[in-house]
Protein backbone atom coordinates (compact mmCIF):
# COMPACT_ATOMS: atom_id res chain seq x y z
CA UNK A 1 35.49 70.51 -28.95
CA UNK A 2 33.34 72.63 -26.66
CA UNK A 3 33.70 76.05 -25.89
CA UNK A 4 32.85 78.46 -22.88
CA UNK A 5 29.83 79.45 -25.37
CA UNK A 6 28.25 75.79 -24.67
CA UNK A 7 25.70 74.49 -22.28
CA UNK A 8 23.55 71.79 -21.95
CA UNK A 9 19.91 70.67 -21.18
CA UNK A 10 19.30 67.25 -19.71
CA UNK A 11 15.81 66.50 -20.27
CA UNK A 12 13.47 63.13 -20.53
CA UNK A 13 11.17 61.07 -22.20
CA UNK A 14 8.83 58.82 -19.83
CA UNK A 15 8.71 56.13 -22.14
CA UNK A 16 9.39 56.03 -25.64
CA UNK A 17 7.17 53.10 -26.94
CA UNK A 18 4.62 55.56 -26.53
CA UNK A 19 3.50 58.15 -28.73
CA UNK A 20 3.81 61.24 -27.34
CA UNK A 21 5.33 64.73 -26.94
CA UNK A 22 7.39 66.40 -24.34
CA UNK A 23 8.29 70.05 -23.81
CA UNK A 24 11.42 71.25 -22.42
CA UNK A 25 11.98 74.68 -21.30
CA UNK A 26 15.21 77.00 -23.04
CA UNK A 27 16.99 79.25 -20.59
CA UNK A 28 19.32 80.97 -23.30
CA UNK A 29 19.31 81.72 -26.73
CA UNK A 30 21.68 79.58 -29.44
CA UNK A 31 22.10 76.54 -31.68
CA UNK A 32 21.47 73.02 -30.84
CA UNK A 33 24.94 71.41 -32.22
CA UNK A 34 24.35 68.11 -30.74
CA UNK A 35 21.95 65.78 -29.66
CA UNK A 36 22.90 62.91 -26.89
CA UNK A 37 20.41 60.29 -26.24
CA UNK A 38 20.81 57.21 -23.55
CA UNK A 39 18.48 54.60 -22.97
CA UNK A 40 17.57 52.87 -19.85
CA UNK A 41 16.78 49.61 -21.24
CA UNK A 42 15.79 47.45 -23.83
CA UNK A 43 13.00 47.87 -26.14
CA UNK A 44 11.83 45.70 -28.73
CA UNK A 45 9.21 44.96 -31.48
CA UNK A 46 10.91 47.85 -33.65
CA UNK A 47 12.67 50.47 -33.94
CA UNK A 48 11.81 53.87 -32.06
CA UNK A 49 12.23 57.31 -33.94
CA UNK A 50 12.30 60.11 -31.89
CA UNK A 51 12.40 63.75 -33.46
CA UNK A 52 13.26 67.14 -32.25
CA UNK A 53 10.40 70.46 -33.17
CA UNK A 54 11.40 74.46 -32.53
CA UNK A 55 8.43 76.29 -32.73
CA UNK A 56 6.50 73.24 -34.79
CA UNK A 57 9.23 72.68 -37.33
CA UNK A 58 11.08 69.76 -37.45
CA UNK A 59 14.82 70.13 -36.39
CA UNK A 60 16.91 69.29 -39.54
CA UNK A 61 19.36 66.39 -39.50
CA UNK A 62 18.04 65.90 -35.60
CA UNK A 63 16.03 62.61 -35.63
CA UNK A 64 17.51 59.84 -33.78
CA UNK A 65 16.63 55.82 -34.58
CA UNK A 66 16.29 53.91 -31.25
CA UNK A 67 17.28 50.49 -32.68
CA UNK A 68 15.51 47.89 -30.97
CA UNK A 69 18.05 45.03 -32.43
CA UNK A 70 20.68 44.70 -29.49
CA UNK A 71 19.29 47.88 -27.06
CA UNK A 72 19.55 47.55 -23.75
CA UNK A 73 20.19 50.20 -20.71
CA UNK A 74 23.12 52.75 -21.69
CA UNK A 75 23.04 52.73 -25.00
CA UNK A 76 23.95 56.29 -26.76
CA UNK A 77 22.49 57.70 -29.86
CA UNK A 78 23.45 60.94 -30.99
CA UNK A 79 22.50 63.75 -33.96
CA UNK A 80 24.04 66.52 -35.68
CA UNK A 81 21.70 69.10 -36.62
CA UNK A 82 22.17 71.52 -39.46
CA UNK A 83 19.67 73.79 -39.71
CA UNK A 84 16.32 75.03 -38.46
CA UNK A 85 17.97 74.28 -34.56
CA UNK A 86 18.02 77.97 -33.20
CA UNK A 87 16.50 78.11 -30.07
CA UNK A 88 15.27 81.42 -28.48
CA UNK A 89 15.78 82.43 -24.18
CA UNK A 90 12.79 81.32 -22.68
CA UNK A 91 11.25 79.20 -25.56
CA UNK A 92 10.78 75.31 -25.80
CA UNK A 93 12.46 72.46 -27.97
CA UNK A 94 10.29 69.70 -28.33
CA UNK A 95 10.58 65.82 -28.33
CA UNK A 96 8.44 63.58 -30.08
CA UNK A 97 8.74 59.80 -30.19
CA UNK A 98 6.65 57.79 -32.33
CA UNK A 99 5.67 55.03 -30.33
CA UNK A 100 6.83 51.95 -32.87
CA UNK A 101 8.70 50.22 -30.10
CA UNK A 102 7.47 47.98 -26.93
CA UNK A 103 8.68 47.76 -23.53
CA UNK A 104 8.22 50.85 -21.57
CA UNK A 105 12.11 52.10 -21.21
CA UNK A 106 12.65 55.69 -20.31
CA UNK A 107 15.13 57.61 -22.76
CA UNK A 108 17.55 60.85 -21.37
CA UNK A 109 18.30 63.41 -23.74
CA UNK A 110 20.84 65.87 -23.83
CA UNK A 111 21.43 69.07 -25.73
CA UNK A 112 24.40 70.83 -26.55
CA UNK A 113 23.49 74.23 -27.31
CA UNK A 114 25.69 77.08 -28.31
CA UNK A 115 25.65 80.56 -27.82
């Protein structure tokens, strides 16, 4: 159930069959509760793991597996962290896939922060 305390950040990752980092900027203070991922096509070759850093420490219980077996544009991922997830105004959460997959496929993420 969301509350009136909730908001979201929308953010992306160019492609995750390659390595790489991305920043996204935090307007307001609170807990990630939720992560939302949705891919925009198929990958393949294996899996891709994608993880979530505060400050350069890992987000617990807010990795995400990418299965390549059956992907394809639309499908939804999600994680639950439960600890290390508080975000500060004006800081940056950020998003790290590992690169194990092929096919260059763009991958939305959401955040459901609360307050």
């Amino acid at each position: 159930m969301r509350t009136l305390n909730d908001y979201f950040l929308t953010a992306e990752i160019e492609d995750i069959s390659t390595a790489s980092s991305t920043f996204v900027a935090v307007p307001d203070g609170g807990r990630i509760i939720k992560i939302i991922t949705a891919l925009q096509g198929a990958i393949s070759g294996a899996d891709a793991g994608i993880s979530f850093e505060i400050g350069g420490t890992a987000v617990t219980g807010g990795g995400i597996t990418v299965a390549n077996s059956g992907s394809a544009a639309g499908t939804v991922d999600t994680a639950e962290p439960t600890a290390l997830n508080s975000v500060s105004e004006d800081g940056t959460i950020e998003m790290i896939t590992d690169g194990a997959s092929t096919g260059a496929q763009k991958l939305l993420v959401t955040f459901v922060i609360r307050r």
